[in-house]
C-alpha atoms as a PDB file:
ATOM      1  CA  UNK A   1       0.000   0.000   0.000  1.00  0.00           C
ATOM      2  CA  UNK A   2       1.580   3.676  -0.885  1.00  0.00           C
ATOM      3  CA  UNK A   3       0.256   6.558   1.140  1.00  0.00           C
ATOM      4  CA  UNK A   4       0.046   9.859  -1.458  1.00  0.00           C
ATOM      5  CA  UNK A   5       0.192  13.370  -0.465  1.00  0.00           C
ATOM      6  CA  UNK A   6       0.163  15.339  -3.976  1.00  0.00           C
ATOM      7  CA  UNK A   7      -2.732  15.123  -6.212  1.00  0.00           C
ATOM      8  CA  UNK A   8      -0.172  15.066  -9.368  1.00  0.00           C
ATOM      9  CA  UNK A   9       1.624  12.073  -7.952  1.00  0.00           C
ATOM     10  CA  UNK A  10      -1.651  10.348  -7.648  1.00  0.00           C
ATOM     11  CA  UNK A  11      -2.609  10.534 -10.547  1.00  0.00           C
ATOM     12  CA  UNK A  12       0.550   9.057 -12.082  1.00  0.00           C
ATOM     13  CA  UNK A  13      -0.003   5.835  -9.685  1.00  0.00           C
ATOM     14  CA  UNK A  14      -3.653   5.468 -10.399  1.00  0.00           C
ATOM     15  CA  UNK A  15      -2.011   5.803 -14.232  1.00  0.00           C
ATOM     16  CA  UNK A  16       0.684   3.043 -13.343  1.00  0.00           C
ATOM     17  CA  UNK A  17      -1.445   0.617 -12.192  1.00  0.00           C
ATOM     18  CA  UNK A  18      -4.288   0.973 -14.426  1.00  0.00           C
ATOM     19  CA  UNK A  19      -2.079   0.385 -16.923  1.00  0.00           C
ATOM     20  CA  UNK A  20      -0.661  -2.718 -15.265  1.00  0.00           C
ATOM     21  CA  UNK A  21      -4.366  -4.300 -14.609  1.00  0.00           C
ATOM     22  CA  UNK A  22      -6.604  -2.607 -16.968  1.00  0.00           C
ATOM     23  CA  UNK A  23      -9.229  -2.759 -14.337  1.00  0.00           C
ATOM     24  CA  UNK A  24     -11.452  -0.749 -12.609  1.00  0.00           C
ATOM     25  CA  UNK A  25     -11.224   2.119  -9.282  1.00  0.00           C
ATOM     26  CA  UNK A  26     -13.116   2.112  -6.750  1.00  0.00           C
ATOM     27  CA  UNK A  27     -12.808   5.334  -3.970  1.00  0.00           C
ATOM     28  CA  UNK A  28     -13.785   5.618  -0.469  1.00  0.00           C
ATOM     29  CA  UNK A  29     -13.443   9.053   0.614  1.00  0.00           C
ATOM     30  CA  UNK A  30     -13.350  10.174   3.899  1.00  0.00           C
ATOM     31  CA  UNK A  31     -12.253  13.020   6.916  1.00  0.00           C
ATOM     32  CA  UNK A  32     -10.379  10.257   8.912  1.00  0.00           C
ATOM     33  CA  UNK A  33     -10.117   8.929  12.795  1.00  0.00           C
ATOM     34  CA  UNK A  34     -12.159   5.489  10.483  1.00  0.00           C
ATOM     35  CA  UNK A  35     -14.276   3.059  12.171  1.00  0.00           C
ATOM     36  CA  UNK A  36     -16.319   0.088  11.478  1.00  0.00           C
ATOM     37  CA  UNK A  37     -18.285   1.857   9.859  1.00  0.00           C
ATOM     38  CA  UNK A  38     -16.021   3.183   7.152  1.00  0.00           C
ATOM     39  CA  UNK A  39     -14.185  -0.324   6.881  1.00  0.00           C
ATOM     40  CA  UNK A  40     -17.365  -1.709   6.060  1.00  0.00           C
ATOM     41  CA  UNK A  41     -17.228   0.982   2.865  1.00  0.00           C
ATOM     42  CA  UNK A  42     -13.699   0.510   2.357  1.00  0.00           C
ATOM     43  CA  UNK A  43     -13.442  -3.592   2.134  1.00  0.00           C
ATOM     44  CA  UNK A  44     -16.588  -3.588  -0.608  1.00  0.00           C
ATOM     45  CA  UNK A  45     -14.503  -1.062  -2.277  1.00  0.00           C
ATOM     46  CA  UNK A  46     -11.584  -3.522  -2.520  1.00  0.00           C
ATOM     47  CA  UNK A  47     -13.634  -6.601  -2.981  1.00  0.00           C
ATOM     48  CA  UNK A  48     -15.378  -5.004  -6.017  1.00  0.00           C
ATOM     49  CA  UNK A  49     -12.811  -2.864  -7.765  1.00  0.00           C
ATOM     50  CA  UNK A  50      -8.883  -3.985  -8.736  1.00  0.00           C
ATOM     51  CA  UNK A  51      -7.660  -0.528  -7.229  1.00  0.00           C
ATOM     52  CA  UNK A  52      -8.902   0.438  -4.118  1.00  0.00           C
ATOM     53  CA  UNK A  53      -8.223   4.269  -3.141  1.00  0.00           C
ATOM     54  CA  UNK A  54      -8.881   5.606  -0.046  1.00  0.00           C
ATOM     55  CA  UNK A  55      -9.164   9.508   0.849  1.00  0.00           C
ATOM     56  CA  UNK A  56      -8.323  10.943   4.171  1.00  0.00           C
ATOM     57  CA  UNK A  57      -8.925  14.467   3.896  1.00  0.00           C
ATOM     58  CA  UNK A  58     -10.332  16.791   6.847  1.00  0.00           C
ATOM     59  CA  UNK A  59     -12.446  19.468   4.170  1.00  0.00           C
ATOM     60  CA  UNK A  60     -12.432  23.087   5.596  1.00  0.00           C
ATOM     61  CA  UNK A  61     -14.707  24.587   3.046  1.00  0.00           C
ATOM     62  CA  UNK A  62     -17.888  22.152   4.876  1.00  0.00           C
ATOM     63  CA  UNK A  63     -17.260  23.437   8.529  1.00  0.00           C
ATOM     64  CA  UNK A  64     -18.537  26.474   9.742  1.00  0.00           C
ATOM     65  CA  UNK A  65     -16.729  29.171  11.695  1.00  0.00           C
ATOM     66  CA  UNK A  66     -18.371  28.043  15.068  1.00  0.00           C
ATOM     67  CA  UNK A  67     -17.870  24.188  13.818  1.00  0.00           C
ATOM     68  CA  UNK A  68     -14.878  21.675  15.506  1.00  0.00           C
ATOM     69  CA  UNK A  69     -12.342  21.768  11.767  1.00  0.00           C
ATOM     70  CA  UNK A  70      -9.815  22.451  14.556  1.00  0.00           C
ATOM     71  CA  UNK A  71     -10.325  19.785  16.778  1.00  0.00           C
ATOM     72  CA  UNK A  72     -11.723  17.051  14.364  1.00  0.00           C
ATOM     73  CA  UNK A  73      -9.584  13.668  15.105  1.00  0.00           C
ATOM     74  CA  UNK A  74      -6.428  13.605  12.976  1.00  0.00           C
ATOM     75  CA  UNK A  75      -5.373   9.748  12.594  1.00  0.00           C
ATOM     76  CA  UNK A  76      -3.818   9.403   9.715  1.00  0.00           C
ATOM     77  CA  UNK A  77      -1.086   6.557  11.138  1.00  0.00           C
ATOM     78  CA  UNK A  78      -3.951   4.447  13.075  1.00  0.00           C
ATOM     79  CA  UNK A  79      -6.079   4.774   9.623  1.00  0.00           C
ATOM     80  CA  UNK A  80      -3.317   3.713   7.131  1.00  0.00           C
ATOM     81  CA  UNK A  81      -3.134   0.768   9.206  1.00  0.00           C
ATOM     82  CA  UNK A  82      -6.208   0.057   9.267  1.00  0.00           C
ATOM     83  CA  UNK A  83      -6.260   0.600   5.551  1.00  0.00           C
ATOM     84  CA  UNK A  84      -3.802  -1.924   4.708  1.00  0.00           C
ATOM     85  CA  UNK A  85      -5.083  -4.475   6.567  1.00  0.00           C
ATOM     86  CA  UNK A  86      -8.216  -4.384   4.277  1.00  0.00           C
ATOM     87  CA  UNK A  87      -5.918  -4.681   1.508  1.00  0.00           C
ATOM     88  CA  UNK A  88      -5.924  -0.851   0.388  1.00  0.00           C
ATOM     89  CA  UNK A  89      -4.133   0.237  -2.811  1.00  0.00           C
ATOM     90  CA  UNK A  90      -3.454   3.967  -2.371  1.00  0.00           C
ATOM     91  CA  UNK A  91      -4.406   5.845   0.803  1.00  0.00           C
ATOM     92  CA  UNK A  92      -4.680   9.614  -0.193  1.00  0.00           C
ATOM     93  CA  UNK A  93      -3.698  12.116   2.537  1.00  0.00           C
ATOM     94  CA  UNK A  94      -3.370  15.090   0.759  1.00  0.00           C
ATOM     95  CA  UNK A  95      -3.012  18.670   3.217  1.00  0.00           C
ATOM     96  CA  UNK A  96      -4.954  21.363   2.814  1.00  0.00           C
ATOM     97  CA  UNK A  97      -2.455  23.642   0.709  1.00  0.00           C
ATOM     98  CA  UNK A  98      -2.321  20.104  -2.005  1.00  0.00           C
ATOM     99  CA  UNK A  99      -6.226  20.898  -2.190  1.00  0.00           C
ATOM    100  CA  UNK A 100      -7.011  24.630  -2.213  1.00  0.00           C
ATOM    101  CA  UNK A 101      -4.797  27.226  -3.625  1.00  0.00           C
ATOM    102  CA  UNK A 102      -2.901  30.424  -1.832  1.00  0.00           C
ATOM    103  CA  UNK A 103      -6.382  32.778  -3.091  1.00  0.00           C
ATOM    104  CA  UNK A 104      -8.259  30.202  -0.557  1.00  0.00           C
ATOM    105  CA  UNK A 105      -6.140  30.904   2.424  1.00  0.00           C
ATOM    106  CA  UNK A 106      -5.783  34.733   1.180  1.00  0.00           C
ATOM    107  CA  UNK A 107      -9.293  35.502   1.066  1.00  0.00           C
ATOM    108  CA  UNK A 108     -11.154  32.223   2.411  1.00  0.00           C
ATOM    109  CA  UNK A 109     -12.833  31.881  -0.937  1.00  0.00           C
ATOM    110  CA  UNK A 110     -12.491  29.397  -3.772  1.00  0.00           C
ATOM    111  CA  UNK A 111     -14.922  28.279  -6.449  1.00  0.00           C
ATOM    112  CA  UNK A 112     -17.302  25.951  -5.338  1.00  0.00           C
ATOM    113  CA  UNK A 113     -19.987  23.741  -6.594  1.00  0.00           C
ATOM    114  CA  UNK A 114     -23.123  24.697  -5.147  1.00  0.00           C
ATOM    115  CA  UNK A 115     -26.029  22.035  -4.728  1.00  0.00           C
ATOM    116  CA  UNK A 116     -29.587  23.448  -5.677  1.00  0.00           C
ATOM    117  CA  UNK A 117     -31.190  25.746  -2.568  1.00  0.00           C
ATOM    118  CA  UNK A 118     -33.839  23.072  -2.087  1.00  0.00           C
ATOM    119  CA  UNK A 119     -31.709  20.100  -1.704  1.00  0.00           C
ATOM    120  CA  UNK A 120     -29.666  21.659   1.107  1.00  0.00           C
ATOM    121  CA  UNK A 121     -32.169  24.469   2.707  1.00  0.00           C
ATOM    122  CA  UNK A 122     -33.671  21.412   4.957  1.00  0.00           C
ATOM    123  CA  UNK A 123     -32.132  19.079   7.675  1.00  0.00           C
ATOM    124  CA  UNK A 124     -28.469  19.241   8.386  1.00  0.00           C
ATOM    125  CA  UNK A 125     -27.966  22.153   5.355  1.00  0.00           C
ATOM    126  CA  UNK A 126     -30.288  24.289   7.320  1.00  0.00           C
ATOM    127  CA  UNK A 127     -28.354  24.041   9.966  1.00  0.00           C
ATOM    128  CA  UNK A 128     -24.835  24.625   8.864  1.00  0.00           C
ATOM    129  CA  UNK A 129     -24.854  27.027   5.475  1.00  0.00           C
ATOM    130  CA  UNK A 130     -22.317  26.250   3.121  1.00  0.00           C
ATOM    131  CA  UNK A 131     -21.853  22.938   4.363  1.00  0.00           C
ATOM    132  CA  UNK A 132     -22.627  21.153   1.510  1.00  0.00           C
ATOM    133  CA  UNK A 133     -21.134  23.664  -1.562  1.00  0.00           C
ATOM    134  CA  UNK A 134     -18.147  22.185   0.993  1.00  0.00           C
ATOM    135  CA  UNK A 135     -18.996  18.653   0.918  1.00  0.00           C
ATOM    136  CA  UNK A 136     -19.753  18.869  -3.129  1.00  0.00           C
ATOM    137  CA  UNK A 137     -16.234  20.711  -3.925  1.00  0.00           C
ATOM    138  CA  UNK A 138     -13.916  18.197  -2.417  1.00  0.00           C
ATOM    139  CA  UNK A 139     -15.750  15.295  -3.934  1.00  0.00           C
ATOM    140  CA  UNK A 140     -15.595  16.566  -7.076  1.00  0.00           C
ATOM    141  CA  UNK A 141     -12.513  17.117  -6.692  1.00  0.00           C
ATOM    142  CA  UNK A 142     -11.295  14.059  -5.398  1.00  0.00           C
ATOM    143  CA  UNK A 143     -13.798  12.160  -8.444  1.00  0.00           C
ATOM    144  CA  UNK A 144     -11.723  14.593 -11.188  1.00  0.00           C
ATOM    145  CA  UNK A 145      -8.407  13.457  -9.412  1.00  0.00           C
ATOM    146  CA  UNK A 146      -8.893  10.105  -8.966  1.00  0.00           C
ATOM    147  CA  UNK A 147     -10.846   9.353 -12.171  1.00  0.00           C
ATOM    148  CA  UNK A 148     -12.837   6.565 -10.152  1.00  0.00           C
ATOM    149  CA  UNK A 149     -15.213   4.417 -11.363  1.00  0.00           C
ATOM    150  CA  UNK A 150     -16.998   3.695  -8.532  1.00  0.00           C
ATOM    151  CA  UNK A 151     -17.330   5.592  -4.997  1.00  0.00           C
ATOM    152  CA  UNK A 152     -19.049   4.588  -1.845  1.00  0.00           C
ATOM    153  CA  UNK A 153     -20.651   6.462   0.860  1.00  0.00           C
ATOM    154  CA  UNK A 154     -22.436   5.730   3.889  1.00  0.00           C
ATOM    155  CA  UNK A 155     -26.088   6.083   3.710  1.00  0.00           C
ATOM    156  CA  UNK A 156     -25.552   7.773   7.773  1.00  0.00           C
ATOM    157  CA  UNK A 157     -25.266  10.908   6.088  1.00  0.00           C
ATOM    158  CA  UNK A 158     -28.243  10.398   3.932  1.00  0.00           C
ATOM    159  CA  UNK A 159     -28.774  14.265   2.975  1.00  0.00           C
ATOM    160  CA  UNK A 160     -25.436  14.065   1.280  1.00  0.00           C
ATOM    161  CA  UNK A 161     -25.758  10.578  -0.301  1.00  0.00           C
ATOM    162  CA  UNK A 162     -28.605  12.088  -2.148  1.00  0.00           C
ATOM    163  CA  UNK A 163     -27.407  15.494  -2.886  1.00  0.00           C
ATOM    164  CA  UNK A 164     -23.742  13.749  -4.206  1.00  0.00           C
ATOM    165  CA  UNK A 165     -25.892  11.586  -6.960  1.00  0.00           C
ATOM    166  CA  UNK A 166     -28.071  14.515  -8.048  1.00  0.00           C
ATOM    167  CA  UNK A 167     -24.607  16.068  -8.096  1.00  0.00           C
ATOM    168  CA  UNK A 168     -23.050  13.212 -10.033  1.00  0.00           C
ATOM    169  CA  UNK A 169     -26.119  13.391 -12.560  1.00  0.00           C
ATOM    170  CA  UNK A 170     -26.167  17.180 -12.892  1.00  0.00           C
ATOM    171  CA  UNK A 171     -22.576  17.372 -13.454  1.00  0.00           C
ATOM    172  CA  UNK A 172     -22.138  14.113 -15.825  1.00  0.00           C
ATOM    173  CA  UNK A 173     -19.547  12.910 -13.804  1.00  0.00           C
ATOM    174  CA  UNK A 174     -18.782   9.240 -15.362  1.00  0.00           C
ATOM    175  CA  UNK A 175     -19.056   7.134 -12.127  1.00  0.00           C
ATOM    176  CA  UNK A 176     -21.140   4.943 -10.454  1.00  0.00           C
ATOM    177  CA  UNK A 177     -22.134   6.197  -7.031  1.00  0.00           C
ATOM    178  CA  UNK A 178     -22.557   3.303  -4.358  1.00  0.00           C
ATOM    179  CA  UNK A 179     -24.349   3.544  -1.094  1.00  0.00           C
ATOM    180  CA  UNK A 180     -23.657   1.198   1.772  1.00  0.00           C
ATOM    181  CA  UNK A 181     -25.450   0.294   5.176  1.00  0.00           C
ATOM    182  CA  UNK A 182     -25.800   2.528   8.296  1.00  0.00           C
ATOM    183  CA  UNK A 183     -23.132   0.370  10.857  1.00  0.00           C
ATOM    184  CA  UNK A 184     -23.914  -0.269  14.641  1.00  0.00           C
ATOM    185  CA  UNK A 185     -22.836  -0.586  18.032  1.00  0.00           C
ATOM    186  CA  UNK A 186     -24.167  -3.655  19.486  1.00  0.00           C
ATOM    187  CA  UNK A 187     -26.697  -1.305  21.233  1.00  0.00           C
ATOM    188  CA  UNK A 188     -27.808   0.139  18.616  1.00  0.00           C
ATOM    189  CA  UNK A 189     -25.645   3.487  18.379  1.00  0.00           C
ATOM    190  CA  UNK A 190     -24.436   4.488  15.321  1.00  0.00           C
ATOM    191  CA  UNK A 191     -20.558   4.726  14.420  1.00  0.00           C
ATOM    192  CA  UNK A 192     -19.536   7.943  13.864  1.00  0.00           C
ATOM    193  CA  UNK A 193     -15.935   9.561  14.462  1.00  0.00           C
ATOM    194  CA  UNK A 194     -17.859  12.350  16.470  1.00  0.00           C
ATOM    195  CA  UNK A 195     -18.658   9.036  19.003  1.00  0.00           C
ATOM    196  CA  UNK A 196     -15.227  10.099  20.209  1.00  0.00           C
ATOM    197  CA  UNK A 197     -16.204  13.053  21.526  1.00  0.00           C
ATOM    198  CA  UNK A 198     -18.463  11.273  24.117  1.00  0.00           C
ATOM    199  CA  UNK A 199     -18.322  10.602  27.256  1.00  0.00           C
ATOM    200  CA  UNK A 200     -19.446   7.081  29.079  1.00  0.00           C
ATOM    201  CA  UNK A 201     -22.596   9.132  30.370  1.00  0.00           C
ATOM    202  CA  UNK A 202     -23.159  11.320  26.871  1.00  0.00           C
ATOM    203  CA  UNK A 203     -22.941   7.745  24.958  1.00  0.00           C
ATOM    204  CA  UNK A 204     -25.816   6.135  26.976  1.00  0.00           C
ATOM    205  CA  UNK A 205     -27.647   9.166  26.696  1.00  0.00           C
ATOM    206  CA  UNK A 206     -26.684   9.515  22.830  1.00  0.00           C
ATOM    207  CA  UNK A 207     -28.470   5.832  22.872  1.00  0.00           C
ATOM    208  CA  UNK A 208     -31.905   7.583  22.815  1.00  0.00           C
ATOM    209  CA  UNK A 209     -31.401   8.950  19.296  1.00  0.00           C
ATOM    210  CA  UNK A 210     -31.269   5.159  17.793  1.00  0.00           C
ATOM    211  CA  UNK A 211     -33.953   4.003  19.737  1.00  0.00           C
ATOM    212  CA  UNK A 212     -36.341   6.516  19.270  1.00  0.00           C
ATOM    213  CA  UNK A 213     -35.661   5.289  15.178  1.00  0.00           C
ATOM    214  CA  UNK A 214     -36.183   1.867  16.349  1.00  0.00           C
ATOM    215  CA  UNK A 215     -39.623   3.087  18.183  1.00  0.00           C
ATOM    216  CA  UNK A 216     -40.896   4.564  15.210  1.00  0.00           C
ATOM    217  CA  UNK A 217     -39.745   2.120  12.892  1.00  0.00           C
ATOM    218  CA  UNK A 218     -41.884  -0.466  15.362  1.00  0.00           C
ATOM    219  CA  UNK A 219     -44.780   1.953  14.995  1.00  0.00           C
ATOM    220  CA  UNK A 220     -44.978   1.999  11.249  1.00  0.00           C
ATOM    221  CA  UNK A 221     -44.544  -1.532  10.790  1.00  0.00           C
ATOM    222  CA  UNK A 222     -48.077  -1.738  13.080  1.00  0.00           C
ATOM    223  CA  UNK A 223     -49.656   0.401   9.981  1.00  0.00           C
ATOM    224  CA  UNK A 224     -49.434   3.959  11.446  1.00  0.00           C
ATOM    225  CA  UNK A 225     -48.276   6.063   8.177  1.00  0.00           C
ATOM    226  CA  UNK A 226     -48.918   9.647   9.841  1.00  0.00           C
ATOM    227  CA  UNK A 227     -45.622  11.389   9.255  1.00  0.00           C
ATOM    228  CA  UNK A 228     -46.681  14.194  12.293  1.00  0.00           C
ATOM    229  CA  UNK A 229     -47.627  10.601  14.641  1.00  0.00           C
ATOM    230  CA  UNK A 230     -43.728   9.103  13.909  1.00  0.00           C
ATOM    231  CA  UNK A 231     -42.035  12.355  14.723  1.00  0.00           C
ATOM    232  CA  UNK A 232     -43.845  13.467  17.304  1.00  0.00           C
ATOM    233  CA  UNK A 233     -42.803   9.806  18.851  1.00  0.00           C
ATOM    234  CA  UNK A 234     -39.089   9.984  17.965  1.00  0.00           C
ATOM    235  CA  UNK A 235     -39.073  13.635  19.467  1.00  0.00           C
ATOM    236  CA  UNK A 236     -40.390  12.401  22.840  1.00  0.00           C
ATOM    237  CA  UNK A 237     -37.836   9.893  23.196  1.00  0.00           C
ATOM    238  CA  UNK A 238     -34.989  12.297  22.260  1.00  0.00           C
ATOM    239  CA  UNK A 239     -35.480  15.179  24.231  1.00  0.00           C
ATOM    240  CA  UNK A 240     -34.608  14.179  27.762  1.00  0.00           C
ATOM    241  CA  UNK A 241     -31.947  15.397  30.066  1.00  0.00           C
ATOM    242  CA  UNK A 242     -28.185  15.970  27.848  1.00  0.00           C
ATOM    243  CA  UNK A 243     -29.947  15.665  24.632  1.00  0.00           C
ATOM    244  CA  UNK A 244     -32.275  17.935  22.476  1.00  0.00           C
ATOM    245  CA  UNK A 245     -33.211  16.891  18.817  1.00  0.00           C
ATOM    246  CA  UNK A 246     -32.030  19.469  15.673  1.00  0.00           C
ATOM    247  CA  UNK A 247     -34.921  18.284  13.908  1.00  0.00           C
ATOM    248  CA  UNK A 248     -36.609  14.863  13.181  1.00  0.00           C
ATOM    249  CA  UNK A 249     -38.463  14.469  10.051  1.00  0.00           C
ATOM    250  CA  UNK A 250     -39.659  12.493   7.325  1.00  0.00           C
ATOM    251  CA  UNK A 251     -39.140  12.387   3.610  1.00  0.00           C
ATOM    252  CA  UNK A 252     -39.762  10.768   0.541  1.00  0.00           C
ATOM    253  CA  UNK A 253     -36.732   8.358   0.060  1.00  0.00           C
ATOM    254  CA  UNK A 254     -36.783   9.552  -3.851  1.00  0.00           C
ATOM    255  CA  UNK A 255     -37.140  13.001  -3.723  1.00  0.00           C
ATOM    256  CA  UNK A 256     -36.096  14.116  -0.595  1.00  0.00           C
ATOM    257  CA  UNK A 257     -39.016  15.934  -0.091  1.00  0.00           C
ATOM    258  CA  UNK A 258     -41.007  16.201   3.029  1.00  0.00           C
ATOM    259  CA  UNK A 259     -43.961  14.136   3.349  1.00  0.00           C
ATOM    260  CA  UNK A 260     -47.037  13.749   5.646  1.00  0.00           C
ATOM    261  CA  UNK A 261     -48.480  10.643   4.721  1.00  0.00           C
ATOM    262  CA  UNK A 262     -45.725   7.515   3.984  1.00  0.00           C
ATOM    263  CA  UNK A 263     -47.265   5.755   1.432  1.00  0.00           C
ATOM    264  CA  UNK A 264     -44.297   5.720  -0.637  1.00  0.00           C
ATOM    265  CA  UNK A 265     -40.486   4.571   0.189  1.00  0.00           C
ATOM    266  CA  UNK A 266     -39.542   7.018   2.800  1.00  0.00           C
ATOM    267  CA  UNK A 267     -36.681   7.787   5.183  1.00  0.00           C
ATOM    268  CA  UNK A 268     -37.076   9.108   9.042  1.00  0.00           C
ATOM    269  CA  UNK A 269     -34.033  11.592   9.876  1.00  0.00           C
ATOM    270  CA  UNK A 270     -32.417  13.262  12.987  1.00  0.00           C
ATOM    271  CA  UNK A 271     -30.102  15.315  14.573  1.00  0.00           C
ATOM    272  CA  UNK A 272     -29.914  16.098  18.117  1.00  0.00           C
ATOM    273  CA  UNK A 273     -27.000  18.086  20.484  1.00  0.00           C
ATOM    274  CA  UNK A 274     -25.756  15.606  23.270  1.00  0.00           C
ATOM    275  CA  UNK A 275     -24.092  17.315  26.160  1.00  0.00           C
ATOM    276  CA  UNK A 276     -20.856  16.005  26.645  1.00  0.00           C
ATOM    277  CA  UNK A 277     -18.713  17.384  29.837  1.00  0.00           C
ATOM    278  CA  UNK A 278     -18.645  21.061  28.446  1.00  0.00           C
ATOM    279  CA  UNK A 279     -18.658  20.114  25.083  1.00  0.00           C
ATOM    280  CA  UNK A 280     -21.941  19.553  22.975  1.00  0.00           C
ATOM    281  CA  UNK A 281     -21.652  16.844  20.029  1.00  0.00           C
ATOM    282  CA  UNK A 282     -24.009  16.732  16.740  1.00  0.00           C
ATOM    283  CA  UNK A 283     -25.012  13.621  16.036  1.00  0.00           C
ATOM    284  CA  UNK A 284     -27.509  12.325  13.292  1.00  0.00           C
ATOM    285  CA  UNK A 285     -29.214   9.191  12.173  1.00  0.00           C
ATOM    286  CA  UNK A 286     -31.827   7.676  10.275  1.00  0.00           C
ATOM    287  CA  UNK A 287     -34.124   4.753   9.478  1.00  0.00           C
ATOM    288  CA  UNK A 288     -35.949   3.879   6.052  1.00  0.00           C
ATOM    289  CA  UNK A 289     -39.653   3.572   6.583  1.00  0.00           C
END
């Protein structure tokens, strides 16, 4: 496995071996401090592709001002172990000056590419502006680097899964996006680098975010379909002492819009703020209905 740093020189090795196997890429990307939840991503990626490319890349342009960019876990020697266990190719670890050029540092600006206002004025985009113009720069960027043919993502962070296709389609970017299970704790929590961030008593309280999925997910399978019934549900089990949901709502799982009545494939999302000593960690999740 080679660890990269410059864009340039990964290109030339994704050139090298492509030229050696005439085969297909497959890329994982991803901010670091990896879990089981991103190994799960990352060994499909090398079972199904001939190069396997993993990104490690903590993205400035998606955190906000008031956001942790600074404190996000850094990793990269635990990860590129990790990563060549599973049988990794290429890890890319590129720093932010490889990424964004000296205007971006100068003036904090850089040309982005900016998701339609409905796609991101709802859940987590409502939230934290810019984030995904953030999100959608670095992938495309990493997608025009790499020249994958097939990435993976983590359908946790189901707002973006959907916003990267329409991106993808928009943009005719020749690649074949693939989504991958949400992966649990044995309780039911799930994995997330921010987990870290938790104490013993903010990860048992963090456990009423899964189960109040669970809950409604137990509701709807009894034939309630009232969107305003499932959410009012999951918000009673959230909000409790250390804990206060974002938002919880429901939408269709095709169009992403909000729904009332779920008689069509839909998806149940949250956020919620668990106090953590005298830190407060954003966590979301989500459930198909």
């Amino acid at each position: 496995m080679k660890i990269i740093h410059k864009p340039d020189d990964l290109r030339c090795e994704i050139e090298k071996l492509k030229n050696a196997k005439d085969c297909s890429s497959g890329l994982v990307p991803t901010m670091g401090a990896l879990h089981d939840g991103h190994l799960s991503l990352i060994k499909r990626c090398v079972n199904e592709n001939n190069i396997s490319i993993v990104s490690i890349f903590v993205n400035p342009t998606q955190f906000g001002p008031n956001e942790d960019y600074a404190k996000y876990p850094r990793t990269l020697e635990a990860d590129s172990v990790l990563c060549e266990k599973a049988g990794v190719d290429i890890v890319f670890a590129p720093a932010p000056e490889d990424i964004y050029d000296e205007y971006y540092f100068k003036h904090k600006e850089t040309t982005l590419i900016c998701p339609p206002y409905d796609t991101v004025n709802k859940l987590c985009g409502k939230s934290r502006p810019g984030h995904f113009d953030g999100v959608c720069t670095i992938v495309g960027k990493l997608f025009n680097i790499t020249k994958c043919n097939n990435a993976y993502f983590g359908q946790k962070d189901a707002q973006q899964l959907f916003i990267i296709k329409k991106m993808v389609n928009d943009l005719y970017f020749d690649l074949k996006i693939i989504s991958c299970p949400i992966v649990r704790e044995k309780d039911g929590l799930a994995l997330s680098s921010r987990n870290t961030y938790l104490t013993p008593e903010a990860r048992q309280t963090a456990l009423n975010i899964s189960q109040a999925l669970f809950k409604a997910e137990e509701l709807f399978n009894k034939g309630i379909k009232e969107a305003d019934t499932l959410i009012d549900t999951v918000l009673a089990y959230i909000d409790k002492p250390g804990i206060e949901a974002e938002y919880a709502e429901i939408v269709s799982l095709e169009t992403f819009e909000k729904i009332n009545l779920l008689n069509e494939k839909a998806i149940m999302l949250v956020a919620a703020k668990v106090s953590s000593g005298s830190a407060t960690v954003r966590l979301i999740d989500n459930i198909e209905l």
